[in-house]
PDB file of N, CA and C in Angstrom:
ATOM      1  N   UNK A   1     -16.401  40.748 -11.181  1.00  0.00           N
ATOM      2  CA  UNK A   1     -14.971  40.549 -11.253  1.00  0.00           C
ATOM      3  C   UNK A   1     -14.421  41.389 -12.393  1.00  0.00           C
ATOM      4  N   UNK A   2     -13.047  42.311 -12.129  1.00  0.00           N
ATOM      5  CA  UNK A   2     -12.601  42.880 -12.999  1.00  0.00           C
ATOM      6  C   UNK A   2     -11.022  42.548 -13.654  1.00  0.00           C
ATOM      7  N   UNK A   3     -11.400  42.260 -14.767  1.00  0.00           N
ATOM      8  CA  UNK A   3     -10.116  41.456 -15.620  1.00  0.00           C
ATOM      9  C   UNK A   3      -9.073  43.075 -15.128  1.00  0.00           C
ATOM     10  N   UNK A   4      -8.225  42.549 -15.760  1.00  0.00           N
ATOM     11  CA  UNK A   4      -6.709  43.784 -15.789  1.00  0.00           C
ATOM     12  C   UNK A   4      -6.813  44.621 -17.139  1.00  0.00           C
ATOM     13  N   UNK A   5      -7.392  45.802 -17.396  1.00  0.00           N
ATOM     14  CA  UNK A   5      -7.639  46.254 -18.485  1.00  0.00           C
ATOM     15  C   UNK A   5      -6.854  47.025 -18.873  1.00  0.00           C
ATOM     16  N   UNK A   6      -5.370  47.185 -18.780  1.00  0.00           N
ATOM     17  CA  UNK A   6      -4.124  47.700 -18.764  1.00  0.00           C
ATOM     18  C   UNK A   6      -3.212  46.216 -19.447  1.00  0.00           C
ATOM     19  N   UNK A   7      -3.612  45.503 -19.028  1.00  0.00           N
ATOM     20  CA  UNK A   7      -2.584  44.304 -19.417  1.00  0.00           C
ATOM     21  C   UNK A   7      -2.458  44.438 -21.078  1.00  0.00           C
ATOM     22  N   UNK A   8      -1.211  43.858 -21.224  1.00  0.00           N
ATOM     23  CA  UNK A   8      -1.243  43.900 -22.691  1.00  0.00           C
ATOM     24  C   UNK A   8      -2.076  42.350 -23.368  1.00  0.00           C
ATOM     25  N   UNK A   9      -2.537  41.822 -22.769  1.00  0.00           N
ATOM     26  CA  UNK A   9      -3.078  40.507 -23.388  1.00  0.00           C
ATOM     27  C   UNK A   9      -4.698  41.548 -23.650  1.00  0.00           C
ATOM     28  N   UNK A  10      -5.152  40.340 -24.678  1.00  0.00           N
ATOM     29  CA  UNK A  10      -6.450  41.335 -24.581  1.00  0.00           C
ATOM     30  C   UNK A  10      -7.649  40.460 -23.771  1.00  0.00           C
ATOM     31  N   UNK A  11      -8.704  41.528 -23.627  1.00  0.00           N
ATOM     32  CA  UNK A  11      -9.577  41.096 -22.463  1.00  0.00           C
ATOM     33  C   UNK A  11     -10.296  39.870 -23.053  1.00  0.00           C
ATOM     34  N   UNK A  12     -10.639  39.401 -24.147  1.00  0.00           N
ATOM     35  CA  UNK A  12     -11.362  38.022 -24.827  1.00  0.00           C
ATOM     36  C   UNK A  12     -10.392  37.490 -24.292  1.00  0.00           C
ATOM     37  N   UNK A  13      -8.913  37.341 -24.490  1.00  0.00           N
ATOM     38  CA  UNK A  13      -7.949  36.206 -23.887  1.00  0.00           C
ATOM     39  C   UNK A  13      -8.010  36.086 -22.696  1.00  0.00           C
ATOM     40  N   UNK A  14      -8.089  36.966 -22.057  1.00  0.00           N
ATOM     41  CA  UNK A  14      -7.828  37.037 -19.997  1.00  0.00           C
ATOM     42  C   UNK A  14      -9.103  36.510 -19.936  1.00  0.00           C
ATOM     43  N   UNK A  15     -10.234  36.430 -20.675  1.00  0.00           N
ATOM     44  CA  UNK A  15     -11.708  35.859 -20.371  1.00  0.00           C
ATOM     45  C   UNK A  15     -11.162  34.154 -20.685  1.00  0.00           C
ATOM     46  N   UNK A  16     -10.557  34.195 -22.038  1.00  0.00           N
ATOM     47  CA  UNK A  16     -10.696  32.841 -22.098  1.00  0.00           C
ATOM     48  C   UNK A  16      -9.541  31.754 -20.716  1.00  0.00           C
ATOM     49  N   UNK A  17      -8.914  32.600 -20.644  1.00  0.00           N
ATOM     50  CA  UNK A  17      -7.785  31.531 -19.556  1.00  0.00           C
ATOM     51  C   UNK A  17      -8.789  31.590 -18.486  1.00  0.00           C
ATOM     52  N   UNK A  18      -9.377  32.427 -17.971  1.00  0.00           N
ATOM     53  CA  UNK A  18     -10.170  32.426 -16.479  1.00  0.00           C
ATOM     54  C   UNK A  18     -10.893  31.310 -16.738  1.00  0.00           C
ATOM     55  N   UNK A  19     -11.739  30.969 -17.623  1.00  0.00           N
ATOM     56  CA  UNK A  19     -12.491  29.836 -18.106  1.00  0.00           C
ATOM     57  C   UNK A  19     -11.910  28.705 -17.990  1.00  0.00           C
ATOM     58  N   UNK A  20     -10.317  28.952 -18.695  1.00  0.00           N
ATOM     59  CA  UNK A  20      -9.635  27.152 -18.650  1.00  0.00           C
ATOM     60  C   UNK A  20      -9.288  26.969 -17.156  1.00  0.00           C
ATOM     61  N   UNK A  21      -8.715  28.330 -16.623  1.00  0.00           N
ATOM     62  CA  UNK A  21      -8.776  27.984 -15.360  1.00  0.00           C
ATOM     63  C   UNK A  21      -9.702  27.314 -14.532  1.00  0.00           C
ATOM     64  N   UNK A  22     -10.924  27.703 -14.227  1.00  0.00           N
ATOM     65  CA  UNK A  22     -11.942  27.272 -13.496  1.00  0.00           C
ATOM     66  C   UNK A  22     -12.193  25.896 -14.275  1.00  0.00           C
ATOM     67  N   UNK A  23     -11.848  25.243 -15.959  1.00  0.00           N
ATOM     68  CA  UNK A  23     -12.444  23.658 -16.028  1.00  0.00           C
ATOM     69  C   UNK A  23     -11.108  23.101 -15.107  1.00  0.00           C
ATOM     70  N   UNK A  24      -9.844  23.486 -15.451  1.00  0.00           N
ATOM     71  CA  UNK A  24      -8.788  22.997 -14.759  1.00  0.00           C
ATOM     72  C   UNK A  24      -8.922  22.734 -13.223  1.00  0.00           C
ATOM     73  N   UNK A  25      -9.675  23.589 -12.586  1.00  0.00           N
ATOM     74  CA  UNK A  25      -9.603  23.738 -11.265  1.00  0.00           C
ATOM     75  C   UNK A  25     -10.859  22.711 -10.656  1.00  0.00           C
ATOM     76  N   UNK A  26     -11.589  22.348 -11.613  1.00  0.00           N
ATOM     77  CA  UNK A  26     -12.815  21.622 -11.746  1.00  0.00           C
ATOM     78  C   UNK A  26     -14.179  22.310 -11.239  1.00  0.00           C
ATOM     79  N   UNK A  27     -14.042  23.224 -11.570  1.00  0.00           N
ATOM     80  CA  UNK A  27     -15.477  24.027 -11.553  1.00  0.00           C
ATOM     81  C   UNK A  27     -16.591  23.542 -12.226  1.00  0.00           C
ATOM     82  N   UNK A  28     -16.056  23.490 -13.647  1.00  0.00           N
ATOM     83  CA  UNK A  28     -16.702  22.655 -15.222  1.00  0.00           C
ATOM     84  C   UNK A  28     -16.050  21.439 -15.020  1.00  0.00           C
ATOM     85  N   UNK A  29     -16.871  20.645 -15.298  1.00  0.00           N
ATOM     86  CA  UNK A  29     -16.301  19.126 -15.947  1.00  0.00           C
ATOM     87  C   UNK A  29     -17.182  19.525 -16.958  1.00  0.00           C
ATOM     88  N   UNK A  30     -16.198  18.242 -18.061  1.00  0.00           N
ATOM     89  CA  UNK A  30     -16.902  17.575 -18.800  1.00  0.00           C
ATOM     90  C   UNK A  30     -18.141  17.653 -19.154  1.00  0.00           C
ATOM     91  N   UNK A  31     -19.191  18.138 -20.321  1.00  0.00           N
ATOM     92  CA  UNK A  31     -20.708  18.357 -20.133  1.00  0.00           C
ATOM     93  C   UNK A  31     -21.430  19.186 -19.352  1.00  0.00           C
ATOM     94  N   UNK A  32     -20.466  19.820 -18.463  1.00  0.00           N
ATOM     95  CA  UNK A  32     -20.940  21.186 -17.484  1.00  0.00           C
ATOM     96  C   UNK A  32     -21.762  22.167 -18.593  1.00  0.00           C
ATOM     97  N   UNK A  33     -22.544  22.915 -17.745  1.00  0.00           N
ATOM     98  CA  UNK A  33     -22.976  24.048 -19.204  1.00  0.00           C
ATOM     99  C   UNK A  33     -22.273  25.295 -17.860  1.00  0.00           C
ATOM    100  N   UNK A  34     -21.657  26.341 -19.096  1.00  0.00           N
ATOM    101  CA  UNK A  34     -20.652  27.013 -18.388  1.00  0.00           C
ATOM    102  C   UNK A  34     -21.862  28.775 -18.036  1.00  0.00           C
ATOM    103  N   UNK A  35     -21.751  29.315 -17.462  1.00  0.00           N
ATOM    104  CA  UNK A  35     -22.691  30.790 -17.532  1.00  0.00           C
ATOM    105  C   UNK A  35     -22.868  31.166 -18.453  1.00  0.00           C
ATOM    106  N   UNK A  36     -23.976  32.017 -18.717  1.00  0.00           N
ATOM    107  CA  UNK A  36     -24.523  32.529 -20.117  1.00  0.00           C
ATOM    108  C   UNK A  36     -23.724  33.817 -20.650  1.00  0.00           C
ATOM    109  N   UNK A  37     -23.479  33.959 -21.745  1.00  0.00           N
ATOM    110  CA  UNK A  37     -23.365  35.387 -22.393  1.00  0.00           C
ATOM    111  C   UNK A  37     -23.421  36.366 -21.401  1.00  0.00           C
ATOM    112  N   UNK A  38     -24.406  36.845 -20.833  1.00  0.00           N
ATOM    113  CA  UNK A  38     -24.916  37.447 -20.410  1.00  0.00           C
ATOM    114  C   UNK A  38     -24.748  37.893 -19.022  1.00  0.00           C
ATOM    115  N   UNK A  39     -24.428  36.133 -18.038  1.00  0.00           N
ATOM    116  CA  UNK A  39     -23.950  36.036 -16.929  1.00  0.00           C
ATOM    117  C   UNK A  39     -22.265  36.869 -16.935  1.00  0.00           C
ATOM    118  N   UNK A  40     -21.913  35.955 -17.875  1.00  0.00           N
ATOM    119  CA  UNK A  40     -20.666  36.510 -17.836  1.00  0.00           C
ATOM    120  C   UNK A  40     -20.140  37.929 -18.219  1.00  0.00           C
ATOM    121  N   UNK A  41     -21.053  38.944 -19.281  1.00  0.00           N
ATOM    122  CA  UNK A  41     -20.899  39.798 -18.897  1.00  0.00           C
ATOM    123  C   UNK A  41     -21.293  40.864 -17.707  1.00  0.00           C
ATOM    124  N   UNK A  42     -21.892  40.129 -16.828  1.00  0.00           N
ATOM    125  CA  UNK A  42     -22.349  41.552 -15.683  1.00  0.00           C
ATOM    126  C   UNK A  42     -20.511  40.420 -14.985  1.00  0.00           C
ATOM    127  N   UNK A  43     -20.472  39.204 -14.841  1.00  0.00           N
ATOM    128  CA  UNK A  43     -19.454  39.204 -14.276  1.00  0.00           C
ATOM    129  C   UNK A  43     -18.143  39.831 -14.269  1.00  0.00           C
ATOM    130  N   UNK A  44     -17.419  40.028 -15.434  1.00  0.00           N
ATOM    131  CA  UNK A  44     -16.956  40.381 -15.476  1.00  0.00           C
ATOM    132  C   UNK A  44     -16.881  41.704 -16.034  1.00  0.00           C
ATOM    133  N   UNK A  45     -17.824  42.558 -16.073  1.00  0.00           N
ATOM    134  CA  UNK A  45     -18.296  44.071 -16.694  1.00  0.00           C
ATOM    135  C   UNK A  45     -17.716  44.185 -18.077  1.00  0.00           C
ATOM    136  N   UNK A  46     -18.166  43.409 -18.854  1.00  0.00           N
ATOM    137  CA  UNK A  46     -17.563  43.295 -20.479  1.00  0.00           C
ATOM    138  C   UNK A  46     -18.621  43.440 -21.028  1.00  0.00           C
ATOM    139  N   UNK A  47     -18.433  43.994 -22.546  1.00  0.00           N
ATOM    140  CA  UNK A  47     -19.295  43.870 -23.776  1.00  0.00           C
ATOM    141  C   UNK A  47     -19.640  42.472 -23.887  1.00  0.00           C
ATOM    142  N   UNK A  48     -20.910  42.156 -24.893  1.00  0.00           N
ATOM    143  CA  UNK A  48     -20.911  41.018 -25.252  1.00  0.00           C
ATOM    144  C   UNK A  48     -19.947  40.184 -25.911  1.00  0.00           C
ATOM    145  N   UNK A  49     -19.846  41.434 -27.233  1.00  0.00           N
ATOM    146  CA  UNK A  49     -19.197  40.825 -28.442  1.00  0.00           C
ATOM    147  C   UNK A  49     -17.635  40.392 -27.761  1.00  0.00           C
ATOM    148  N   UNK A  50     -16.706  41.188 -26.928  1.00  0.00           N
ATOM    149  CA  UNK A  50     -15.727  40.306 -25.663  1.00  0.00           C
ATOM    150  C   UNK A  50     -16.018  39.245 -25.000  1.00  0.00           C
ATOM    151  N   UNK A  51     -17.477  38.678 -24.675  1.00  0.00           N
ATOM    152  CA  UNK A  51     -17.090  37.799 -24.001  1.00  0.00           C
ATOM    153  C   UNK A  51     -17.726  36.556 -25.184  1.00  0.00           C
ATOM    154  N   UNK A  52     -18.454  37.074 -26.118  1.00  0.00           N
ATOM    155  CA  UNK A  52     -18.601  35.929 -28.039  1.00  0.00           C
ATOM    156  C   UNK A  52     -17.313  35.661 -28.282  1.00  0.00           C
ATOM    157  N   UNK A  53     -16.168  37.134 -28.056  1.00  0.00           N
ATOM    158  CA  UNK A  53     -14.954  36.437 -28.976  1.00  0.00           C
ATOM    159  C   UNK A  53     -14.350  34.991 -27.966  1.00  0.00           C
ATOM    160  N   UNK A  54     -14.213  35.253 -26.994  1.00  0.00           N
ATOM    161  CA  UNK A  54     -13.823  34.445 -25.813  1.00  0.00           C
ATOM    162  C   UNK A  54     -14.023  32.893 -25.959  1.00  0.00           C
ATOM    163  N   UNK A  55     -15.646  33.112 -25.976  1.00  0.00           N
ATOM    164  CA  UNK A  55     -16.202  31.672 -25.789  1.00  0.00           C
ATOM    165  C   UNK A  55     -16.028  31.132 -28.050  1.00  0.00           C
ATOM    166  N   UNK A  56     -16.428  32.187 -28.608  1.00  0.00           N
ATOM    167  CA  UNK A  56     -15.849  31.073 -29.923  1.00  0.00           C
ATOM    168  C   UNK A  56     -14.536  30.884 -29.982  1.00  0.00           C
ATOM    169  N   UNK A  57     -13.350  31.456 -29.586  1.00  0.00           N
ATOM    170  CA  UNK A  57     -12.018  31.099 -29.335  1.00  0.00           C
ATOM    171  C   UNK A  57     -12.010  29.667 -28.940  1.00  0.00           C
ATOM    172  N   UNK A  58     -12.702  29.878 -27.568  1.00  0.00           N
ATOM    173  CA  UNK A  58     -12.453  28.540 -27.045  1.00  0.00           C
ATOM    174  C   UNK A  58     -13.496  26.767 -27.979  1.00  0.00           C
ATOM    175  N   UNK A  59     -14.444  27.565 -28.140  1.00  0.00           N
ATOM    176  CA  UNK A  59     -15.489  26.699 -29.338  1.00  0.00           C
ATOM    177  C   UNK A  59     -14.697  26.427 -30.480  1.00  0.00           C
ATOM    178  N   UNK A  60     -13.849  27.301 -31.045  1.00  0.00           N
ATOM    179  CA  UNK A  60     -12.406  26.893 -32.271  1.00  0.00           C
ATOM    180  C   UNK A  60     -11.668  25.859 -31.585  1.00  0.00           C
ATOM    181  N   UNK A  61     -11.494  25.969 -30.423  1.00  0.00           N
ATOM    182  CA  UNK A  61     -10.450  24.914 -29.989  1.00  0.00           C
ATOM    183  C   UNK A  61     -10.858  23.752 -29.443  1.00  0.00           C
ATOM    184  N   UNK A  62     -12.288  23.628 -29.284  1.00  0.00           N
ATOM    185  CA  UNK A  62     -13.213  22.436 -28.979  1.00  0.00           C
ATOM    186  C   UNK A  62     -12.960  22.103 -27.634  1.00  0.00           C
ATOM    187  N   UNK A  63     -13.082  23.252 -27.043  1.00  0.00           N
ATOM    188  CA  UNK A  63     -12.854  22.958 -25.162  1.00  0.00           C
ATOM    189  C   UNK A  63     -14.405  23.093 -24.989  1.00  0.00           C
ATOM    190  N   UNK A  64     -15.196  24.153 -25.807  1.00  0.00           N
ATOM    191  CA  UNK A  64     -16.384  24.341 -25.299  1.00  0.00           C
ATOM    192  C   UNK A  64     -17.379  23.753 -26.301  1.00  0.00           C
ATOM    193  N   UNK A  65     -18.627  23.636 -26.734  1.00  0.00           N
ATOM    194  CA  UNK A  65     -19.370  23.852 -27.454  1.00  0.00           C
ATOM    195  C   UNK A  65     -20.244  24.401 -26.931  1.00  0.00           C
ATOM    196  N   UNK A  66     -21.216  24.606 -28.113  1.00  0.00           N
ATOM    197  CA  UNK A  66     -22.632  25.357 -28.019  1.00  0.00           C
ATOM    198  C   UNK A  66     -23.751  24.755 -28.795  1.00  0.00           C
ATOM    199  N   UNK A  67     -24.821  24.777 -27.903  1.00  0.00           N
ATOM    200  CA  UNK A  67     -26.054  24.026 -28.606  1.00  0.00           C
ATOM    201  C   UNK A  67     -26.921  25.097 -28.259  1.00  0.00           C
ATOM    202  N   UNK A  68     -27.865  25.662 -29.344  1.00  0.00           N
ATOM    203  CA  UNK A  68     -28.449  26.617 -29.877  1.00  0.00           C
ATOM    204  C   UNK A  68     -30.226  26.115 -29.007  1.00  0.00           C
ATOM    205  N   UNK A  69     -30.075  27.089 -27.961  1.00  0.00           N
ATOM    206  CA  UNK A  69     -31.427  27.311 -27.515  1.00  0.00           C
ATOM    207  C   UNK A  69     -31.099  26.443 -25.579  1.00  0.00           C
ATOM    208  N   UNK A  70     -29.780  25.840 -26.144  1.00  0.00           N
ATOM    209  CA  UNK A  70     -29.495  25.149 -24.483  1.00  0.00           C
ATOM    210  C   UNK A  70     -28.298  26.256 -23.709  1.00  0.00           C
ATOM    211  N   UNK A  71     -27.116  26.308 -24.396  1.00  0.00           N
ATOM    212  CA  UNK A  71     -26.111  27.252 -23.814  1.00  0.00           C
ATOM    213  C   UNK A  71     -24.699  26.306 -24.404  1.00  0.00           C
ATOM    214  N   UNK A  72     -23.575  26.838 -23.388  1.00  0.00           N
ATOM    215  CA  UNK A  72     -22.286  26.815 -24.051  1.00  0.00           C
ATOM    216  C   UNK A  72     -21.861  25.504 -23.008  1.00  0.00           C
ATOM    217  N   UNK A  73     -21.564  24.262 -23.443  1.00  0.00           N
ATOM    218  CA  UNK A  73     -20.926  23.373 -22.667  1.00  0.00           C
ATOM    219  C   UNK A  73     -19.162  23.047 -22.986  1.00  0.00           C
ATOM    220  N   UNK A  74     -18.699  22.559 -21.523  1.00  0.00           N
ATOM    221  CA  UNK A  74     -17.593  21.572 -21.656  1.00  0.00           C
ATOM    222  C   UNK A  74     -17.201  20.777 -22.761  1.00  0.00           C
ATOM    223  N   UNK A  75     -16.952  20.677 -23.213  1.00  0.00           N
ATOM    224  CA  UNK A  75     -17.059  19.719 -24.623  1.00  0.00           C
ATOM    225  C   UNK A  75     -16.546  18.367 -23.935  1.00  0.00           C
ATOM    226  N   UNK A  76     -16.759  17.474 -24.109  1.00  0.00           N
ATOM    227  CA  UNK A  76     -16.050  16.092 -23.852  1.00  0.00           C
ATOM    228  C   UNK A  76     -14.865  15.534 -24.630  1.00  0.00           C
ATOM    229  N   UNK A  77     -14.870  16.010 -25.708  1.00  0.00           N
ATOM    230  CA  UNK A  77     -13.424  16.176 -26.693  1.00  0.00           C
ATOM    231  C   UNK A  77     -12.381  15.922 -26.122  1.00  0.00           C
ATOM    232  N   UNK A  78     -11.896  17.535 -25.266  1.00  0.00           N
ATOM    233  CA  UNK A  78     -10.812  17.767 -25.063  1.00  0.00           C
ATOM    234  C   UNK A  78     -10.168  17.164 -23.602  1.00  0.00           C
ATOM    235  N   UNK A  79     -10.580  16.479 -23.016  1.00  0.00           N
ATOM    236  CA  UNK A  79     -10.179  15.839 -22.215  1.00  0.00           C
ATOM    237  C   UNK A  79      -8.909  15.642 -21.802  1.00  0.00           C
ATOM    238  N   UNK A  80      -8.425  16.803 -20.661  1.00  0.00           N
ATOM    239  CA  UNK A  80      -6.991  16.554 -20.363  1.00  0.00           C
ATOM    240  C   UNK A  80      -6.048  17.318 -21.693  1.00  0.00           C
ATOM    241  N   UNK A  81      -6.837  18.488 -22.287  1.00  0.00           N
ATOM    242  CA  UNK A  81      -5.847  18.676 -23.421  1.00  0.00           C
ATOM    243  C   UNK A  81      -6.223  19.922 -23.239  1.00  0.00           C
ATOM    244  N   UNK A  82      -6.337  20.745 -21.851  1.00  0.00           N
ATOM    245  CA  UNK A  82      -6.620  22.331 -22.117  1.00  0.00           C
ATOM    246  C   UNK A  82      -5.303  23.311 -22.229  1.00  0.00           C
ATOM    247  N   UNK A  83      -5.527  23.882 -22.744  1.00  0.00           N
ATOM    248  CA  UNK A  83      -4.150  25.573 -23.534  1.00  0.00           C
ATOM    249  C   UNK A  83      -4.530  26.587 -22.602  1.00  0.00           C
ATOM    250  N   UNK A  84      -3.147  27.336 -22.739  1.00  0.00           N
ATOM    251  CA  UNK A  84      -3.900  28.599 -22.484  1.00  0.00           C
ATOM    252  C   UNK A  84      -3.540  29.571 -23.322  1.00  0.00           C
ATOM    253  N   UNK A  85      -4.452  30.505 -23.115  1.00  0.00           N
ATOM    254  CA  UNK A  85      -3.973  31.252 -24.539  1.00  0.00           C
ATOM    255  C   UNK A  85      -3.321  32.574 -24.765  1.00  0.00           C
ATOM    256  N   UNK A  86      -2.490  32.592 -25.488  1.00  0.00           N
ATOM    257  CA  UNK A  86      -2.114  34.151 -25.578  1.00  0.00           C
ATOM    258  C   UNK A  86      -2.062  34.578 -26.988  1.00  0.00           C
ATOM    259  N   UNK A  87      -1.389  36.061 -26.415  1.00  0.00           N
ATOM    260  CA  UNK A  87      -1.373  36.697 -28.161  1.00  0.00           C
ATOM    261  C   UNK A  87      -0.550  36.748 -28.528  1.00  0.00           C
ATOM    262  N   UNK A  88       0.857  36.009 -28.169  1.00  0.00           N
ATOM    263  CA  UNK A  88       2.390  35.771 -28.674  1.00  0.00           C
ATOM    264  C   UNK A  88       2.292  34.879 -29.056  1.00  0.00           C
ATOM    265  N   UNK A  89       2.603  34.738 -30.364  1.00  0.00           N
ATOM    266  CA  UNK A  89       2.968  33.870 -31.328  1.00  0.00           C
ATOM    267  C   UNK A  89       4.227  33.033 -31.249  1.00  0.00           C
ATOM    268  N   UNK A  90       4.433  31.731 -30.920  1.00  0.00           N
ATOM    269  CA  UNK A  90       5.822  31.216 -31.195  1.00  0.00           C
ATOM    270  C   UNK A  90       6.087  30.098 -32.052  1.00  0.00           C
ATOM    271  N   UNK A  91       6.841  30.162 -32.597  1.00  0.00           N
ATOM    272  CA  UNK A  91       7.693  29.263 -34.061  1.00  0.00           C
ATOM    273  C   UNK A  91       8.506  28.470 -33.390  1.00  0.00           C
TER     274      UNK A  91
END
């Protein structure tokens, strides 16, 4: 799958909404473990370090976590409290 690499949002952000999209859409629930690093870059033909910024974005905002040696889960946290994100700032 190929993000819009012309868009003015940047590609870690268009990674991270596709993500809230699919828990929204219920792909992920809750405790899901989401594709690897790795998966996700042949998916979407990205660098790593694009699809690290992505998933710690979303790990800052406690939609996802990560447990070291298992992979990146759903977090149970955020329940019913997903964003989406951009790079416009509003006051």
């Amino acid at each position: 799958m190929k993000l819009n690499q012309k868009s003015a949002t940047p590609l870690y952000l268009q990674v991270c909404n596709f993500i809230l999209s699919e828990i929204k859409n219920g792909k992920y629930k809750e405790g899901d473990k989401i594709p690897s690093e790795l998966e996700l870059c042949k998916q979407f033909e990205l660098s790593r370090t694009t699809i690290r910024s992505a998933i710690a974005a979303l790990t800052s905002q406690d939609i996802l976590v990560r447990r070291q040696g298992k992979g990146t889960f759903v977090s149970r946290a955020r329940k019913h409290k997903l964003v989406e994100f951009s790079d416009v700032e509003t006051f």
